[in-house]
Protein backbone atom coordinates (compact mmCIF):
# COMPACT_ATOMS: atom_id res chain seq x y z
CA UNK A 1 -47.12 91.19 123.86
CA UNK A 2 -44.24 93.54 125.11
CA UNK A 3 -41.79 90.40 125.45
CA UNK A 4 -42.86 88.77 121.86
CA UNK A 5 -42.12 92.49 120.42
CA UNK A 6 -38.81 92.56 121.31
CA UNK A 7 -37.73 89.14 120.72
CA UNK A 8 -39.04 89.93 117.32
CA UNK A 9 -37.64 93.26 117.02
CA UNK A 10 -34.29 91.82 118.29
CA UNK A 11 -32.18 89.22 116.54
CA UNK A 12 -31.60 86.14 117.93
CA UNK A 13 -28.29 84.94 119.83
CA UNK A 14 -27.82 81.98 117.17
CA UNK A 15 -28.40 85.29 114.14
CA UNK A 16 -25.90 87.32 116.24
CA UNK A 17 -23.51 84.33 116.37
CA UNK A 18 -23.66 83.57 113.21
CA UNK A 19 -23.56 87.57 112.04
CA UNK A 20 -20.44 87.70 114.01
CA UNK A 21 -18.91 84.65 112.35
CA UNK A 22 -19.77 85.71 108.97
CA UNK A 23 -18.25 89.48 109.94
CA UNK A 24 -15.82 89.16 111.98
CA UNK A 25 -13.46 86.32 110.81
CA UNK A 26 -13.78 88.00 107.15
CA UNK A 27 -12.71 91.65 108.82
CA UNK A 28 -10.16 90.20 111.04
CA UNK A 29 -8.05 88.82 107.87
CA UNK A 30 -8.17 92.44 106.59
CA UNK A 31 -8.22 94.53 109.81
CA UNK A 32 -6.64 93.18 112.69
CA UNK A 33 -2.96 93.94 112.68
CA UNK A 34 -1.64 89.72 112.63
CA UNK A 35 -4.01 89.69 109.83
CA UNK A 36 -2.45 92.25 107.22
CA UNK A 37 1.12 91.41 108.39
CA UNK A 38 0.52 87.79 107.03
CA UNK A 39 -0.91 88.97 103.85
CA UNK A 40 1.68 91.61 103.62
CA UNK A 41 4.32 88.52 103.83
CA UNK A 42 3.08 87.27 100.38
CA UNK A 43 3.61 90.87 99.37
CA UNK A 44 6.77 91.19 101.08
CA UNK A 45 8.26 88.43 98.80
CA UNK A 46 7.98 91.11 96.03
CA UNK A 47 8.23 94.18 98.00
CA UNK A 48 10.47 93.65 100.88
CA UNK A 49 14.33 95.18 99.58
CA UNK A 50 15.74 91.89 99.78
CA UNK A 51 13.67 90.90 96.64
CA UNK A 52 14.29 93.36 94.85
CA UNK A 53 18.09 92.77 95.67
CA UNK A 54 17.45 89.33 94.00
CA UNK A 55 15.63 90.72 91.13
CA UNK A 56 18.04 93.79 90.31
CA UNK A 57 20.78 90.24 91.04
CA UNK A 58 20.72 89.69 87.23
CA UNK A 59 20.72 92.97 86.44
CA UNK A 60 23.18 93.95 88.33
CA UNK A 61 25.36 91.47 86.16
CA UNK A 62 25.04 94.26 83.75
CA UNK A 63 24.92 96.99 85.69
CA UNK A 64 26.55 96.67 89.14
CA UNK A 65 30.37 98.26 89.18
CA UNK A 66 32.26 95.11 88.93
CA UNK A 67 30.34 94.51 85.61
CA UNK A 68 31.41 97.80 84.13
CA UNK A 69 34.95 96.86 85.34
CA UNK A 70 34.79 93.54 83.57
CA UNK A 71 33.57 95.79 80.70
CA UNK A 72 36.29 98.31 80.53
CA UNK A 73 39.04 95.61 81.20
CA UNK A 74 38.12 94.50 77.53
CA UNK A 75 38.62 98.02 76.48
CA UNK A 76 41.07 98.70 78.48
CA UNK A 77 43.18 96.17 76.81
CA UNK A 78 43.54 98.66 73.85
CA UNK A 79 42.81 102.42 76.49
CA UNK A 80 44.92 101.70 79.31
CA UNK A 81 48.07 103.10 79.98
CA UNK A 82 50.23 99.87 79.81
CA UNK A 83 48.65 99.36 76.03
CA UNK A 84 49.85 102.88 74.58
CA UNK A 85 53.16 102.24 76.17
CA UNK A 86 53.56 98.52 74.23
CA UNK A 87 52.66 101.16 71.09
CA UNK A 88 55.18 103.48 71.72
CA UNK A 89 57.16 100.67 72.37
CA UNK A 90 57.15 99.38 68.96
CA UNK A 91 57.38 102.56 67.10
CA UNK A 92 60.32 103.79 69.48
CA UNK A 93 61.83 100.37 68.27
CA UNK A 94 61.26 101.67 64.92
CA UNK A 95 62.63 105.24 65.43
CA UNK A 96 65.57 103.42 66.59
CA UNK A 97 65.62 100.90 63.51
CA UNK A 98 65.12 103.32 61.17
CA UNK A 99 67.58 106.17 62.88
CA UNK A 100 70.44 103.28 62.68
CA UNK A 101 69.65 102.73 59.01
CA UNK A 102 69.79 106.34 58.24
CA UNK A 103 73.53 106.58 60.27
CA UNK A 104 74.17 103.25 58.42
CA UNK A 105 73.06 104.34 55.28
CA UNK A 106 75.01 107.40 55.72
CA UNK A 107 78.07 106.16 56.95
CA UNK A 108 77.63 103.85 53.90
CA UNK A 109 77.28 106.63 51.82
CA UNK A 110 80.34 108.47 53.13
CA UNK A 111 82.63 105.35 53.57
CA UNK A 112 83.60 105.58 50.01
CA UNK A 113 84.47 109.52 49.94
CA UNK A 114 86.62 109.17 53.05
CA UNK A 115 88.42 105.68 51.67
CA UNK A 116 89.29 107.56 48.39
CA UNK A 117 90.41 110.39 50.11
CA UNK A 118 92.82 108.14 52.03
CA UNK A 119 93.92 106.12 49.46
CA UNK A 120 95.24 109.21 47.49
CA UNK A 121 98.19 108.82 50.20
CA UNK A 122 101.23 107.56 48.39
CA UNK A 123 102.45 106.05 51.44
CA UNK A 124 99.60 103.43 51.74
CA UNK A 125 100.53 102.11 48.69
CA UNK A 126 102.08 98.65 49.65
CA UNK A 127 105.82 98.43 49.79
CA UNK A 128 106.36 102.26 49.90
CA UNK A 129 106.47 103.01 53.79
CA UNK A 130 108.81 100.43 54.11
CA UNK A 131 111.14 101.57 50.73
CA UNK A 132 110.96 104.63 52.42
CA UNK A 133 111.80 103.81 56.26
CA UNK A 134 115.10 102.00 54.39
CA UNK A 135 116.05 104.77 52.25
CA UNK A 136 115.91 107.68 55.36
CA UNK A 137 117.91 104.66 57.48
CA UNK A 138 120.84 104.31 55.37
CA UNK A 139 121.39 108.40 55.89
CA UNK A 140 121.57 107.97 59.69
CA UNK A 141 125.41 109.08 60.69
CA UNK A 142 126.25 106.03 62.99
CA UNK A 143 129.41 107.75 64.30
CA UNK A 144 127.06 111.30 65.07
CA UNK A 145 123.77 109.37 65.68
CA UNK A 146 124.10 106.02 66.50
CA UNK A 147 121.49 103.39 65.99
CA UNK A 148 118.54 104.28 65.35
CA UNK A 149 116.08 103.15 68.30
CA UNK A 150 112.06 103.96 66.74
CA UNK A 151 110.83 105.17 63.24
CA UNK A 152 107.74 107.45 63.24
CA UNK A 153 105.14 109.30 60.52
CA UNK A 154 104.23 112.58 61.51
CA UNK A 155 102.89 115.84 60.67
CA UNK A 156 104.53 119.02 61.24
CA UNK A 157 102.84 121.97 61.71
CA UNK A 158 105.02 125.36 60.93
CA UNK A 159 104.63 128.18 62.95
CA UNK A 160 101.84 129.23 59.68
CA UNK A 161 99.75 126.18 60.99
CA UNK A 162 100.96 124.52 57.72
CA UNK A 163 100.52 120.69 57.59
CA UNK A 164 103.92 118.89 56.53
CA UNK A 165 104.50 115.17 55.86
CA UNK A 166 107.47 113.91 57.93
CA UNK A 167 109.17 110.80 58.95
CA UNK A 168 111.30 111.26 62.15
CA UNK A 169 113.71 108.86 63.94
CA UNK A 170 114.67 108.40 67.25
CA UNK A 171 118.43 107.22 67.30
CA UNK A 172 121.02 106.99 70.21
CA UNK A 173 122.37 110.73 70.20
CA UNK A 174 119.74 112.21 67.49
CA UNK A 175 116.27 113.35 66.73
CA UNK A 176 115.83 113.00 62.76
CA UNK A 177 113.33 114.87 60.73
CA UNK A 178 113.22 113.70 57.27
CA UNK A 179 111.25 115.78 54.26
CA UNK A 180 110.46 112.28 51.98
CA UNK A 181 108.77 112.45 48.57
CA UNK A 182 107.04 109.13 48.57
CA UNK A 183 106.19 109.28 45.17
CA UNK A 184 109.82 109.34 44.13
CA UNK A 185 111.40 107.46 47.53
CA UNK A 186 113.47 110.48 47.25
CA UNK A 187 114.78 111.98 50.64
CA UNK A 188 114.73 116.00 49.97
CA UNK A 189 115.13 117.01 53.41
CA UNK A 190 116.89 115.92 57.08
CA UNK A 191 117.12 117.87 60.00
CA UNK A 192 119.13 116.97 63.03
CA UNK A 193 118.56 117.75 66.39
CA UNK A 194 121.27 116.54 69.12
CA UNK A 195 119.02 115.09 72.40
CA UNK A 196 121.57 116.42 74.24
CA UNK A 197 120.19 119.86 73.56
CA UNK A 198 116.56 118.73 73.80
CA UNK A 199 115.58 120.71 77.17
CA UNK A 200 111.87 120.93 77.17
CA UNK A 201 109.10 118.99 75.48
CA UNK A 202 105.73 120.27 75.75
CA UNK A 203 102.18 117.95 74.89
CA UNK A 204 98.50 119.51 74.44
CA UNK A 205 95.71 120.92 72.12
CA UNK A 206 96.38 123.26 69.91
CA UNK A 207 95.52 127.10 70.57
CA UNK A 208 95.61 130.56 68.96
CA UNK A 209 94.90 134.25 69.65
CA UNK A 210 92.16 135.56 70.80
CA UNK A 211 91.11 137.77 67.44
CA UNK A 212 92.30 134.79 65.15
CA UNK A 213 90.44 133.58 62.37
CA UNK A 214 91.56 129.73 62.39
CA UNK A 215 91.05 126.74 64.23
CA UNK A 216 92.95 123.80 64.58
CA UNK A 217 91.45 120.64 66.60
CA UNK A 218 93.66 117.75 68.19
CA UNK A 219 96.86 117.64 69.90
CA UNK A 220 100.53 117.85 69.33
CA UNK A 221 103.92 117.82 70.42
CA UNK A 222 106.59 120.74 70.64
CA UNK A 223 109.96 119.96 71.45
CA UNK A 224 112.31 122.96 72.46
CA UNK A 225 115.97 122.37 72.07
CA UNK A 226 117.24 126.03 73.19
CA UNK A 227 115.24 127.73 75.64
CA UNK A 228 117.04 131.02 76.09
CA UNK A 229 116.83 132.18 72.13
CA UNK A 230 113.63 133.08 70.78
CA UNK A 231 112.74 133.47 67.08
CA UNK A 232 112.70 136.82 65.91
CA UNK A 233 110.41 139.22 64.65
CA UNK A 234 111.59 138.62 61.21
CA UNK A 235 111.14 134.96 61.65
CA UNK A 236 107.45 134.96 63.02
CA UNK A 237 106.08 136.85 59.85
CA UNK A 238 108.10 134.94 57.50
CA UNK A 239 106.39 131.54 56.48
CA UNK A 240 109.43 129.86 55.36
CA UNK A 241 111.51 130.38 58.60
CA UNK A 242 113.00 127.92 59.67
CA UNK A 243 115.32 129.03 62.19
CA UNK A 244 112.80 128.03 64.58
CA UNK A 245 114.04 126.41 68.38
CA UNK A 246 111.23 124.21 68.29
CA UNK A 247 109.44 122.08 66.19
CA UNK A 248 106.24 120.85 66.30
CA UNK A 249 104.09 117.58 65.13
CA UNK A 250 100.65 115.88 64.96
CA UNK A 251 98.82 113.48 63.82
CA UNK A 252 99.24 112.19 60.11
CA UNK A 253 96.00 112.11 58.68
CA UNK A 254 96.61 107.87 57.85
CA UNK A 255 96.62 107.07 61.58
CA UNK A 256 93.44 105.60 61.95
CA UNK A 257 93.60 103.13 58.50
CA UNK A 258 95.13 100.16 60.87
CA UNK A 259 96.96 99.56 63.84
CA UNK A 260 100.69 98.87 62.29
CA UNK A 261 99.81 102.97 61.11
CA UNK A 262 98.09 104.16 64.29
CA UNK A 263 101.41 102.22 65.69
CA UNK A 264 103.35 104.38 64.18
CA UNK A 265 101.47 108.00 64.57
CA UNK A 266 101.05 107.76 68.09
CA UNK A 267 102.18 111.01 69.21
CA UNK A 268 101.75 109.92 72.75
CA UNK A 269 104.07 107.48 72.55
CA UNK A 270 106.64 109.27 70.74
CA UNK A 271 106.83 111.50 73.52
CA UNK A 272 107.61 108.97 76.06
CA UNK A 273 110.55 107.76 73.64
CA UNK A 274 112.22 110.73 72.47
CA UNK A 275 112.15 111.75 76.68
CA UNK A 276 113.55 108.60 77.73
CA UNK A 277 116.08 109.01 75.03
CA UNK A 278 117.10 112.56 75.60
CA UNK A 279 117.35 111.37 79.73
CA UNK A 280 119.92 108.72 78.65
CA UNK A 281 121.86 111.20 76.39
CA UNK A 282 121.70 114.34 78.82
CA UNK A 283 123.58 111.88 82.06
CA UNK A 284 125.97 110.43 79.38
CA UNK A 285 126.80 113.90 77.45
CA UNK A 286 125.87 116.59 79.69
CA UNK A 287 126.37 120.34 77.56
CA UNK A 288 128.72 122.22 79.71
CA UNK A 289 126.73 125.76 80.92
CA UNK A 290 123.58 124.50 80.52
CA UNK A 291 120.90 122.22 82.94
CA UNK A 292 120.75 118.86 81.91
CA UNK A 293 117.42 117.37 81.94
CA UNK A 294 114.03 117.22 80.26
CA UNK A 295 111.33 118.77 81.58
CA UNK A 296 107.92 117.47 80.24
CA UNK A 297 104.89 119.93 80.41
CA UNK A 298 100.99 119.63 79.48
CA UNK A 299 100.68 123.13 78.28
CA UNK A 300 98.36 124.46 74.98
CA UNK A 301 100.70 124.39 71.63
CA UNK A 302 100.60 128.07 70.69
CA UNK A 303 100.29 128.96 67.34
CA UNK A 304 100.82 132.65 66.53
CA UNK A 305 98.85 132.54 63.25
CA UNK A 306 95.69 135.00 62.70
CA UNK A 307 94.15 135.19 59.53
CA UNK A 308 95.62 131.67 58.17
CA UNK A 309 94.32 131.91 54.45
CA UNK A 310 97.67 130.05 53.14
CA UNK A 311 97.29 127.40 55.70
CA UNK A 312 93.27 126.97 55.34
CA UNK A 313 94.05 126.58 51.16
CA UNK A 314 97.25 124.30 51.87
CA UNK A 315 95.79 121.58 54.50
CA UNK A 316 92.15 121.53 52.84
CA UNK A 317 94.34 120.18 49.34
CA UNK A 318 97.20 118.23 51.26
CA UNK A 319 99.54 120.27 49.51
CA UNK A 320 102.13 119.23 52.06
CA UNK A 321 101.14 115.41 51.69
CA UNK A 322 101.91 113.40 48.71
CA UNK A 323 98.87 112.01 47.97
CA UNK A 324 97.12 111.50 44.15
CA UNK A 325 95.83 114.41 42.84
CA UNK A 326 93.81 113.17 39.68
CA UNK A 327 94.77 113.48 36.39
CA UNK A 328 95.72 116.95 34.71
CA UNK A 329 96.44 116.31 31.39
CA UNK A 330 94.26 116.18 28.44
């Protein structure tokens, strides 16, 4: 009775068999370690960071940095440096167009004023230089000056810093200054200077004292023909001395008009001349008593001139050019 009890009371080995394959399998997937590993696989194909690498993948084609780079490269077509530069490009091109068009326009605009004020020159007017270069050569001594070697048109400037129209020739034994009215081809003026006397010949800008009131820009020429007299007191204060040992020139106003005139106003030039000239006449006629020679200096051309109001009023009209003046009558 014992023995039937406890079979009862105890399950069979086929019910515990078949408890244990009904229990244990099923817990197994879920508990033993294999088990959840395998179903965590199926998991891991959503969970595990390489998936979400591939998911975020397309994303990333918006969002990763190269795709922002690839962005900005559109915009960067119009924001990055090189762009603004190409901009600033053009309008400096502009600037530049439109700054030579304003110095064209006004150049354009002034080309008229100074060709008028030019042309008011009586000795532009065709045929006069050359009426005028004959007249002053048929009153060269040829037994006192010789032939005459170069023809030049100057300026002089008086010891006032007056402006003076002048034609001067360079002959064999002579330096000729000629005061010429080219309105009437009427010579009212010569002065002779023997090169044999010429000592000293002096090239440079132009240059006054300290407290003077007047300017003068460009250069000139001073040639000295007696170096131990200087002008007296009288002289220097009186603006029409001319007892002067020196005279000096500069630039005629016409020189630039074309190159047969800037021919014939190169001061440079005339310097070289009139010292190869004076050379030849100093060996041939030496002055008894006094050095023979030239000497040639780049010095300052000193003009002792301070308050200038008669020379300011006299070169701003030309008064010592002929040139056109309008009409005054009525």
């Amino acid at each position: 009775m014992m023995v039937e009890a406890e079979e009862e009371g105890a399950p069979s080995k086929e019910q515990q068999q078949q408890h244990q394959l009904s229990s244990s399998p099923g817990g197994q997937e879920h508990t033993q370690p294999a088990a959840p590993a395998e179903g965590t696989e199926k998991r891991a194909e959503h969970t595990q960071p390489a998936a979400p690498a591939e998911g975020t993948e397309k994303r990333a084609e918006h969002t990763q940095p190269a795709a922002p780079a690839e962005g900005t490269e559109k915009r960067a077509e119009h924001t990055q440096p090189a762009a603004p530069a190409e901009g600033t490009e053009k309008r400096a091109a502009e600037g530049v167009i439109g700054e030579a068009r304003l110095q064209h326009s006004d150049y354009s605009v002034e080309s008229p004023l100074v060709q008028f004020k030019i042309r008011r020159f009586f000795v532009l007017r065709p045929g006069t230089l050359n009426q005028a270069i004959k007249d002053v050569e048929a009153l060269v001594d040829q037994e006192v000056d010789g032939s005459v070697h170069s023809h030049w048109l100057m300026a002089e400037v008086d010891h006032w810093n007056n402006e003076k129209e002048r034609l001067v020739l360079i002959t064999d034994n002579s330096l000729l200054v000629f005061k010429y009215d080219f309105i009437m081809f009427n010579c009212e003026e010569i002065k002779r200077i023997p090169l044999n006397l010429v000592d000293r010949i002096s090239c440079g800008k132009f240059s006054f004292p300290k407290r003077a009131l007047i300017e003068r820009e460009g250069e000139g020429v001073r040639v000295f023909w007696d170096r131990l007299r200087e002008p007296s007191f009288t002289s220097r204060w009186n603006p029409f001395a001319t007892d002067f040992p020196f005279i000096t020139f500069t630039h005629h106003p016409v020189r630039n008009v074309s190159d047969a005139f800037a021919a014939l106003c190169d001061i440079q030039k005339f310097r070289e001349q009139l010292k190869d000239a004076a050379q030849k006449v100093h060996a041939m006629r030496p002055v008894p008593g006094k050095a023979n020679g030239v000497l040639v200096l780049n010095q300052p051309i000193h003009i002792e001139a301070f308050v200038g109001l008669m020379s300011f009023l006299g070169n701003q009209n030309k008064l010592g050019y002929c040139v056109a003046r309008g009409n005054i009558g009525f």
